[in-house]
Protein backbone atom coordinates (compact mmCIF):
# COMPACT_ATOMS: atom_id res chain seq x y z
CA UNK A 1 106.13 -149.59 20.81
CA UNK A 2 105.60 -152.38 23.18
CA UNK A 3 102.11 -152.92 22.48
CA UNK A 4 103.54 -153.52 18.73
CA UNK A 5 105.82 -155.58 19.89
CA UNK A 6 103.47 -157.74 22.07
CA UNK A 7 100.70 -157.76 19.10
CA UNK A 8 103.39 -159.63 16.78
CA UNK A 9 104.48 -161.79 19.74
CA UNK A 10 102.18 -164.13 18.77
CA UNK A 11 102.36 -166.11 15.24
CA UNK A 12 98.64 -166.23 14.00
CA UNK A 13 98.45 -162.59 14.67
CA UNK A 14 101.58 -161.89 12.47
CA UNK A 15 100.06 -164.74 9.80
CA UNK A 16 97.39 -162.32 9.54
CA UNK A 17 99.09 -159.04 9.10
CA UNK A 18 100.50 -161.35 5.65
CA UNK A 19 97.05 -162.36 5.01
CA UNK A 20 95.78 -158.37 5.27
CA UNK A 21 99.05 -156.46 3.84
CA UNK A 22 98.16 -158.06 0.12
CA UNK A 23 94.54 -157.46 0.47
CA UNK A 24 92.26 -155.78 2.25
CA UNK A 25 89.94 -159.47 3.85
CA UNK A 26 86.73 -159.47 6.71
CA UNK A 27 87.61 -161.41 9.79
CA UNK A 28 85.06 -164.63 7.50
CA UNK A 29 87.97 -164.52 4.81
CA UNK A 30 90.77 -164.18 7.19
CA UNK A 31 89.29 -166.84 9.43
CA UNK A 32 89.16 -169.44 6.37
CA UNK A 33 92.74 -169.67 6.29
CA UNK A 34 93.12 -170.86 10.63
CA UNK A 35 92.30 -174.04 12.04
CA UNK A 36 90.84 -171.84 15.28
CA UNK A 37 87.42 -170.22 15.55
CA UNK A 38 85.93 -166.94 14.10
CA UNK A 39 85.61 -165.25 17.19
CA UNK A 40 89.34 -166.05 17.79
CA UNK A 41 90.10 -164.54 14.59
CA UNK A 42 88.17 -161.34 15.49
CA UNK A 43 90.22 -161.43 19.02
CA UNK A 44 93.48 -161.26 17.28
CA UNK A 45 92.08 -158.52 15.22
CA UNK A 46 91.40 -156.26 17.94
CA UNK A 47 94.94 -156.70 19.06
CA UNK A 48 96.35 -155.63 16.32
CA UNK A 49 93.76 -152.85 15.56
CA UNK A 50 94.63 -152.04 19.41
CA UNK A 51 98.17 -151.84 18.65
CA UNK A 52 97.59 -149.68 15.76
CA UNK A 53 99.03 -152.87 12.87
CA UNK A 54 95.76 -153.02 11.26
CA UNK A 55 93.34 -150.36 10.30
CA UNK A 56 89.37 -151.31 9.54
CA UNK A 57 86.76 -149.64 6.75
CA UNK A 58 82.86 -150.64 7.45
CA UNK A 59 81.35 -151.15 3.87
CA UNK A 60 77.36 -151.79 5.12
CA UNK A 61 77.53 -154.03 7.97
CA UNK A 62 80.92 -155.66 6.56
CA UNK A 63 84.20 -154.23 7.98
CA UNK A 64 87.21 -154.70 6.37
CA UNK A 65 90.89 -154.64 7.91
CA UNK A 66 94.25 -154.06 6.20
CA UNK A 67 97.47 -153.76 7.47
CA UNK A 68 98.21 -149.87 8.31
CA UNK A 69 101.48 -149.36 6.43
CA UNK A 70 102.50 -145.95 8.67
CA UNK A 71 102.52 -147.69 11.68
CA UNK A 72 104.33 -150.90 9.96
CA UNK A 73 107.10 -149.01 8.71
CA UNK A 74 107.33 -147.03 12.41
CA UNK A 75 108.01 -150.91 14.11
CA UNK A 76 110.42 -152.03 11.14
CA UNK A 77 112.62 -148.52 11.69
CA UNK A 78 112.26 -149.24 15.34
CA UNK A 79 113.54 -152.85 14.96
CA UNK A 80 116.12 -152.27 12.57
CA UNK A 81 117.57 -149.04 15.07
CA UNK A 82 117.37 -152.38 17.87
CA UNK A 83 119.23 -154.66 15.55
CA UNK A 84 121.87 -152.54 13.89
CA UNK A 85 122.47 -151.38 17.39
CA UNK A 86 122.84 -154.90 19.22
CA UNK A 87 124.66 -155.78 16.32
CA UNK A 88 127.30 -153.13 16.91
CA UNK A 89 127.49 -153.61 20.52
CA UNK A 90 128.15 -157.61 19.90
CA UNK A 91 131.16 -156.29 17.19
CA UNK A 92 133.05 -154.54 19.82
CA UNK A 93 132.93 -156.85 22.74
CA UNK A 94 134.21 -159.45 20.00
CA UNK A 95 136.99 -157.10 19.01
CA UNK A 96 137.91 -156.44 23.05
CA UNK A 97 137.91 -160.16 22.98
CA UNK A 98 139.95 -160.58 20.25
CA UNK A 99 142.11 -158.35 21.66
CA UNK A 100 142.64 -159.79 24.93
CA UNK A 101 143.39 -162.44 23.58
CA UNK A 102 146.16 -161.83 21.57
CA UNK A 103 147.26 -160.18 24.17
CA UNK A 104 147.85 -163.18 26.09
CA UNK A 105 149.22 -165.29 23.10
């Protein structure tokens, strides 16, 4: 999961798993939409390809990327399990707080 995490660290990299969840795009139509460089664009591809986000198809010598949906819904689960259980954790040392304190009123 941290290699997941660290792919969508960065903002162009999650501006492109947008760009490829819609519609399957090559790194040329991806790239039109970034103020950086097409090799930079095919850099933040292989992140995400390394980190599983992003799958590829070769059509002739065009390849195409998408986002992979499995391993999508695998990091949502993962973050929602990290948030619903932060959130929890923050709930009860309010409460004990709460408590304490009208303890002492």
């Amino acid at each position: 999961m941290d290699e997941e995490l660290r792919a969508i660290a960065d903002p162009t990299r999650r501006q492109i798993l947008k760009l490829v969840w819609e519609n399957e795009m090559t790194a040329g139509e991806v790239a039109v939409g970034f103020d950086i460089s097409r090799p930079a664009i095919s850099q933040h591809l292989r992140v995400l390809l390394d980190a599983e986000l992003v799958a590829v198809r070769g059509e002739g010598t065009r390849r195409f990327y998408r986002a992979n949906s499995k391993s999508l819904s695998a990091l949502r689960i993962f973050v929602e399990e990290f948030w619903d259980e932060s959130l929890t954790h923050l709930k009860q040392k309010t409460e004990r707080e709460q408590k304490a304190l009208d303890k002492n009123e």
